[in-house]
Protein backbone atom coordinates (compact mmCIF):
# COMPACT_ATOMS: atom_id res chain seq x y z
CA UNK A 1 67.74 111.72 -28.20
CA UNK A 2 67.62 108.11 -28.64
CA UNK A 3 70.88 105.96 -29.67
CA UNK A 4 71.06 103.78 -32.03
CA UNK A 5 72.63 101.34 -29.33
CA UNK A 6 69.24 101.96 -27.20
CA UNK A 7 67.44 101.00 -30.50
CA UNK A 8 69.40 97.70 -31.35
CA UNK A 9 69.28 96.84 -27.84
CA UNK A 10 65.76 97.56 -27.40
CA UNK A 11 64.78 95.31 -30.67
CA UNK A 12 66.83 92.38 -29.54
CA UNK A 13 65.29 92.78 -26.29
CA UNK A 14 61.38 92.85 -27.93
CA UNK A 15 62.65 89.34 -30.27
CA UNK A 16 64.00 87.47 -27.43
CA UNK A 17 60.27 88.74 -25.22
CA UNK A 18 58.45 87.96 -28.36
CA UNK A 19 59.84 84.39 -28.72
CA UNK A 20 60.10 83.49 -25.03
CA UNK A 21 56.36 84.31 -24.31
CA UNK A 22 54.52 81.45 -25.61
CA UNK A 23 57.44 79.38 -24.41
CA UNK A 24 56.24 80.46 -21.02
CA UNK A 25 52.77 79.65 -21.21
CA UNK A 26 53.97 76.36 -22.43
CA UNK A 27 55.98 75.76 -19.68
CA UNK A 28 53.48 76.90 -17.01
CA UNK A 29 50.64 74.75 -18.50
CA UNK A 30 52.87 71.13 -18.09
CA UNK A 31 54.19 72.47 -14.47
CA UNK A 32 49.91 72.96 -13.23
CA UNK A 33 49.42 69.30 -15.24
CA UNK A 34 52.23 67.77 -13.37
CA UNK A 35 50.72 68.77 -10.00
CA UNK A 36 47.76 67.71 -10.61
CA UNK A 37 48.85 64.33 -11.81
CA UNK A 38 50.81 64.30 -8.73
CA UNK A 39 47.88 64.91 -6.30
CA UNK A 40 45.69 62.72 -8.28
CA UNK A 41 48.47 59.79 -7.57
CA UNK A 42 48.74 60.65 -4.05
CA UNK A 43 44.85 59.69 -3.71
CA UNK A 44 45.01 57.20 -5.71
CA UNK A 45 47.77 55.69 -3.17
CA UNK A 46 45.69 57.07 -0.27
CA UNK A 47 42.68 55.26 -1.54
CA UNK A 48 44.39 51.76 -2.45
CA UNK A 49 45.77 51.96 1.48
CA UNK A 50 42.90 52.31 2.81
CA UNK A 51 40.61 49.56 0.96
CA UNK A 52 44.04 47.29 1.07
CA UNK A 53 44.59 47.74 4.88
CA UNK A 54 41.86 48.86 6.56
CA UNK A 55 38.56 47.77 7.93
CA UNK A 56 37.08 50.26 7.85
CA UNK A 57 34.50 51.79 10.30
CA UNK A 58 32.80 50.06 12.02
CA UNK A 59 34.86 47.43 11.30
CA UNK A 60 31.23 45.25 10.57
CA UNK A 61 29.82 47.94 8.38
CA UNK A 62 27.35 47.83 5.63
CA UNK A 63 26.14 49.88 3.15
CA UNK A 64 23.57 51.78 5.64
CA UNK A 65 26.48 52.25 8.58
CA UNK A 66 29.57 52.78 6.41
CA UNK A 67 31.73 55.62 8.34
CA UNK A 68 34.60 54.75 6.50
CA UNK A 69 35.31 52.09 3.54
CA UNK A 70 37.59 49.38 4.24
CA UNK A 71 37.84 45.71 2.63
CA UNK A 72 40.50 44.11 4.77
CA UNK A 73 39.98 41.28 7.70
CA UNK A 74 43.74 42.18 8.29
CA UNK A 75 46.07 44.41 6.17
CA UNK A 76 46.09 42.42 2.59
CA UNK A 77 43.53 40.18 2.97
CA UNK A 78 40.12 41.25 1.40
CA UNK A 79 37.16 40.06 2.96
CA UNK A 80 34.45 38.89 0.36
CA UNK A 81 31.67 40.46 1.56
CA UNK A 82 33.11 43.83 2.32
CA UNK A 83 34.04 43.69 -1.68
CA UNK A 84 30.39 42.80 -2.48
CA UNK A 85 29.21 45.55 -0.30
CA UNK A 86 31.29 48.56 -1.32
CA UNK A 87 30.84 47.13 -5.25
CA UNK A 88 27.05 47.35 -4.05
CA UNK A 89 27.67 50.88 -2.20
CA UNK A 90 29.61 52.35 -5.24
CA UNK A 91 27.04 51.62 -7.67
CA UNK A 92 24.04 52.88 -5.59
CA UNK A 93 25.63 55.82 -3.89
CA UNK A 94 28.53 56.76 -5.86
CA UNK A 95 29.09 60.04 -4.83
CA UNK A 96 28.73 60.18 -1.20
CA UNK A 97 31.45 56.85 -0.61
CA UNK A 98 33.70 58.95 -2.83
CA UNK A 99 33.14 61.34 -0.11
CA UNK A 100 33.85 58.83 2.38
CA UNK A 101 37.08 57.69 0.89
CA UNK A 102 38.26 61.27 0.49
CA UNK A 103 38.38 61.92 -3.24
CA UNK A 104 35.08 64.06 -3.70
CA UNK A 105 36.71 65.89 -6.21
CA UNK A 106 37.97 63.15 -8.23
CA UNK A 107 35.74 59.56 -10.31
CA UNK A 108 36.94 56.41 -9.37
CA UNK A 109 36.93 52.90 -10.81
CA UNK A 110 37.69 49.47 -9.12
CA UNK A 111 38.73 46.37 -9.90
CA UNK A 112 39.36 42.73 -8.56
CA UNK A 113 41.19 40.83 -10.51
CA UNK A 114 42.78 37.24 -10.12
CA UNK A 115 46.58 37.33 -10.61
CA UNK A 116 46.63 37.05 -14.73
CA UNK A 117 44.18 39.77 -14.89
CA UNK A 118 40.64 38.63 -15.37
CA UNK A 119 38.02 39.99 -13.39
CA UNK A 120 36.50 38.28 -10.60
CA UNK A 121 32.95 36.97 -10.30
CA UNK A 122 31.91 36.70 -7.08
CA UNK A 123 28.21 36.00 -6.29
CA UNK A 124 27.23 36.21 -10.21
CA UNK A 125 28.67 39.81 -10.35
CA UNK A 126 31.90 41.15 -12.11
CA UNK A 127 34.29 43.12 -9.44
CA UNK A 128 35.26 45.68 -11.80
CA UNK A 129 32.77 48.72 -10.46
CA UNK A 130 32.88 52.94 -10.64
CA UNK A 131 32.63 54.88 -13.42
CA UNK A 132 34.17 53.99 -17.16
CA UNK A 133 37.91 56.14 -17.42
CA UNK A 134 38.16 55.73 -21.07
CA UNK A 135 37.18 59.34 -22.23
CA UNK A 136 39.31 60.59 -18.67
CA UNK A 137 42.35 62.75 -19.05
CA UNK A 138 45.01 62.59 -16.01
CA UNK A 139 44.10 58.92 -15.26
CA UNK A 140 46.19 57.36 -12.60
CA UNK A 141 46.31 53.32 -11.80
CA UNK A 142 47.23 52.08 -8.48
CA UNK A 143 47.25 48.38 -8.31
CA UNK A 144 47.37 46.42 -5.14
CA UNK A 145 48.45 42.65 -4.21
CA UNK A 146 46.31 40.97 -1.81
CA UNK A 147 44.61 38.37 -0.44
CA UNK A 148 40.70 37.44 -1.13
CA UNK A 149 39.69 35.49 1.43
CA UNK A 150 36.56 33.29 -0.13
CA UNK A 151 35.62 31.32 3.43
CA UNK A 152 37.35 30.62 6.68
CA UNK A 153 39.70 27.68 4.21
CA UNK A 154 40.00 29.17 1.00
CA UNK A 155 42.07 32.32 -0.15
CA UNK A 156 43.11 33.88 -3.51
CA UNK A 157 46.25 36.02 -4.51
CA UNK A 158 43.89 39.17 -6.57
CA UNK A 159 44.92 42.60 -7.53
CA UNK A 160 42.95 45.50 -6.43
CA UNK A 161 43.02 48.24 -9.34
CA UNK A 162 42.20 51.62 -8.24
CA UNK A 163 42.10 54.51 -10.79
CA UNK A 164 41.25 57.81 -10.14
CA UNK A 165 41.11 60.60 -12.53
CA UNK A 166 39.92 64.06 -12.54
């Protein structure tokens, strides 16, 4: 009943299934890793836009009226106090401003660092603020050039470092 070309064919056909298989689950596992890196970048961008360039809302908010975060006077230069106060907000209320910034889903850590690197101090406090990434898998860095604006004469070139990881 059965040929012995339906045989050879059918073996070569179970080999090539047999070795392609975990190939497949290989291949499947890096595509879901790649989007998820991707979407993790995209809110890291999103994120770094938004503390870069806007305001936020109200644009005189504090910890207590904070609709949405924002550290800029203008686009690229960082008001002082809005760093203190989301450093402050971060660290008290962690999970609701990474509600507010849109990345629920996701930890976040911040940084402000002068151009070579080095954290800032500003009022006694280190601007480097969120949770610790070192353990983190599917970390992404989004750094930011910008302006710190100290007082109404004096203004520093500092990074803003946002990493978000899942």
């Amino acid at each position: 009943m059965f040929s012995s070309d339906f045989a050879i064919g059918l073996l070569v056909f179970l080999v090539v299934l047999a070795l392609i298989l975990p190939l497949w689950d290989n291949i499947r596992f890096h595509t879901v890793e790649s989007a998820n890196q991707r979407m993790i970048h995209s809110r890291a961008l999103a994120v770094s836009d938004m503390l870069v360039r806007s305001p936020g809302s109200p644009s005189d908010w504090n910890e207590t009226s904070v609709q949405s975060a924002g550290l800029a006077n203008t686009e690229h230069l960082l008001n002082v106090t809005k760093v203190l106060l989301f450093m402050n907000a971060l660290e008290s209320d962690y999970y609701h401003i990474k509600s507010l910034i849109g990345i629920p889903r996701y930890d976040l850590n911040v940084s402000v660092t002068d151009a070579n690197g080095t954290p800032l101090t500003i009022q006694g406090n280190e601007t480097r603020f969120g949770r610790d990434s070192s353990s983190a898998r599917d970390v992404i860095s989004v750094t930011r050039i910008a302006l710190l604006q100290w007082n109404e004469t004096s203004r520093q070139i500092v990074n803003l470092n946002v990493v978000v990881w899942d």
